[in-house]
Structures are given as structure tokens and as C-alpha cells.
C-alpha atoms as a PDB file:
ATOM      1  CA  UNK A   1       0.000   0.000   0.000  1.00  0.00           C
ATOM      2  CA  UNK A   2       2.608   2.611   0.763  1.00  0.00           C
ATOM      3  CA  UNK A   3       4.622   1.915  -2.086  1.00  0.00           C
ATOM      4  CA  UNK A   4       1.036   2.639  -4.194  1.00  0.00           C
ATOM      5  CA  UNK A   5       1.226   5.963  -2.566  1.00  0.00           C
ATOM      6  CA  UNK A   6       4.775   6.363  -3.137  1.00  0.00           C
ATOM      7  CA  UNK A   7       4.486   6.071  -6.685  1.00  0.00           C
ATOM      8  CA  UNK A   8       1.308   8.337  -7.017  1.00  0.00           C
ATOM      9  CA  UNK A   9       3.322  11.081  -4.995  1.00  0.00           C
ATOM     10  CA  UNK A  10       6.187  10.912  -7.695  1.00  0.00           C
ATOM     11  CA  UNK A  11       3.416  10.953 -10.667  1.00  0.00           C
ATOM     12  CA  UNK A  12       1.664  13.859  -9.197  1.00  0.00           C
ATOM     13  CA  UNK A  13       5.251  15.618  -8.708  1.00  0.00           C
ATOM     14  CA  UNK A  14       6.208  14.394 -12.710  1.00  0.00           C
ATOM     15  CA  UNK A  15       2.672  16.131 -13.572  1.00  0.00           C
ATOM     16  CA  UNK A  16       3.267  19.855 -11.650  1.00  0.00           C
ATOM     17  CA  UNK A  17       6.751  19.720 -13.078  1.00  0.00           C
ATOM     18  CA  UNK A  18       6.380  19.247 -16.513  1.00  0.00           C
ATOM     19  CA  UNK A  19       3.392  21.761 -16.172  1.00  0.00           C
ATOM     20  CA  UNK A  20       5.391  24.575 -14.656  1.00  0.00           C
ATOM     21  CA  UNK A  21       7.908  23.694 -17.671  1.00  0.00           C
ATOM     22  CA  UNK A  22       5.895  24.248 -19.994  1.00  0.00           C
ATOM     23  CA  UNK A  23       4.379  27.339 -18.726  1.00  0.00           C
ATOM     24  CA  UNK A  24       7.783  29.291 -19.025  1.00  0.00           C
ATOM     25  CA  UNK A  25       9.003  27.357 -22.375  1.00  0.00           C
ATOM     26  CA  UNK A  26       8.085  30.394 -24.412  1.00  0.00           C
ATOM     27  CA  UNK A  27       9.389  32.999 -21.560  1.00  0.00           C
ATOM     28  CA  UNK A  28      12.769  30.953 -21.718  1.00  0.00           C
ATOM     29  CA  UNK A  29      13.004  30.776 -25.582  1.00  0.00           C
ATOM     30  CA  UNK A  30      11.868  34.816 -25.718  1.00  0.00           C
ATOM     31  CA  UNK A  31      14.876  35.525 -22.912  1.00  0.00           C
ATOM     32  CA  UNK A  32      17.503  33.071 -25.293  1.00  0.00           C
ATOM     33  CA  UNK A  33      17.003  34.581 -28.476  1.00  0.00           C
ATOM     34  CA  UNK A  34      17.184  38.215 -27.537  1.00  0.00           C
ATOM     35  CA  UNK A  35      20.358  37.330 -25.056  1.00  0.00           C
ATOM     36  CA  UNK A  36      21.991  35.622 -27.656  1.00  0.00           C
ATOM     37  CA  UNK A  37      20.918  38.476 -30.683  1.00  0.00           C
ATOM     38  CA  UNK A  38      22.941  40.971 -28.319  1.00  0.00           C
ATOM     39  CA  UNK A  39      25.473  38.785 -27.108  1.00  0.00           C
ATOM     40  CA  UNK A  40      26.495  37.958 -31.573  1.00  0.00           C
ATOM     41  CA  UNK A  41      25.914  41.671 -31.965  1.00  0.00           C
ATOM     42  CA  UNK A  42      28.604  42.262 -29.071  1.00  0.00           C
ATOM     43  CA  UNK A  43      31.010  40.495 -31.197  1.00  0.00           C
ATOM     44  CA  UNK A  44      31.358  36.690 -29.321  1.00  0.00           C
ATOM     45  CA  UNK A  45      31.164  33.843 -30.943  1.00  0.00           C
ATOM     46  CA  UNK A  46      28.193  31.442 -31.277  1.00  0.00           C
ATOM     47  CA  UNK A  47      29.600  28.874 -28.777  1.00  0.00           C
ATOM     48  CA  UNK A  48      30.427  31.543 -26.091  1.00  0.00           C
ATOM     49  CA  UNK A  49      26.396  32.970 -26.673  1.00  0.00           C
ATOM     50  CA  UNK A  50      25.071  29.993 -26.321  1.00  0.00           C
ATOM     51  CA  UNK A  51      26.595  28.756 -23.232  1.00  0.00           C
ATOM     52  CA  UNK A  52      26.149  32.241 -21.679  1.00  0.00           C
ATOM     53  CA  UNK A  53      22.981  32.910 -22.680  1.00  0.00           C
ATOM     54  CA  UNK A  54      21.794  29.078 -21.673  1.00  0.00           C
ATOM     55  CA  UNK A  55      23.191  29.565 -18.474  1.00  0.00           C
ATOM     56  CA  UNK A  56      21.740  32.778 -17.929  1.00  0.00           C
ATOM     57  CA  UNK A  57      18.342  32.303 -19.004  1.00  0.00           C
ATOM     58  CA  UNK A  58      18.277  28.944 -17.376  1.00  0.00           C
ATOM     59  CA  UNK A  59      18.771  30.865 -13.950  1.00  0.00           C
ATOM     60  CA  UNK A  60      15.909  33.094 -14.674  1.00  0.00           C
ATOM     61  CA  UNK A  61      13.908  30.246 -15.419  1.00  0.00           C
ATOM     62  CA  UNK A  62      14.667  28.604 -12.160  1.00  0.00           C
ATOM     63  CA  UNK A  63      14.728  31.619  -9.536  1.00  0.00           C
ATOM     64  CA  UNK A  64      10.803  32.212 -11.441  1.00  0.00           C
ATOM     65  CA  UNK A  65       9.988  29.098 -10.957  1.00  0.00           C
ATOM     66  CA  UNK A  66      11.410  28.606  -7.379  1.00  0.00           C
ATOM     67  CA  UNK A  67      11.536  32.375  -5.920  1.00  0.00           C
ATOM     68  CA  UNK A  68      13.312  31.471  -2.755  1.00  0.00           C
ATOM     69  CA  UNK A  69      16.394  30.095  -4.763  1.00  0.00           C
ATOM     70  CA  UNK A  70      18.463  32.319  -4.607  1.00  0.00           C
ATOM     71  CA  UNK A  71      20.861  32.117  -8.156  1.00  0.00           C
END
């Protein structure tokens, strides 16, 4: 019995997660694009952008997500 409620915990966790993912997909794409259009027009390469801006948009993602992270 407990491992029934175990697994309908985790499921229930898998379902908010993916939710709350999906929710700020567009916000995170919006914040990549323009981070990486500025960081090109800066004059770095594409490798450099990406990781940058991945990293950086990825924190914004998470400290909306989770505001008592502090990134």
C-alpha cells in the first residue's frame, strides 16, 4: 500500500513539473534569443552565446519558478 502511494506522490510531482515547464518554455526561448541576438551583436562567438545565454536564461527560469532560490 505505501509503495502505491509512493508512486502516485512521484506521478503527481512528474505532472506539476512538466506543467510549470511548460508554462515558461516560451518565456525561456523569448529571454535566449534576444540574449543571444545581443550577445552575436557584441562580437562573441556562437559557442560563447550559447553557453552564456543558456546559463543565464536557465537561472531566470529557475529563480521564477522557485523564488526562494536564490541564483
Amino acid at each position: 500500500m505505501e509503495g502505491k502511494k509512493l508512486v502516485a506522490v512521484f506521478l503527481m510531482c512528474m505532472v506539476v513539473l512538466t506543467t510549470m515547464s511548460e508554462a515558461t518554455e516560451e518565456e525561456y526561448r523569448d529571454c535566449y534569443h534576444t540574449c543571444h541576438k545581443q550577445c552575436s551583436e557584441d562580437g562573441h562567438g556562437y559557442t560563447f552565446c550559447e553557453m552564456k545565454c543558456d546559463t543565464d536564461c536557465s537561472r531566470k527560469d529557475i529563480v521564477a519558478q522557485f523564488p526562494k532560490f536564490k541564483g
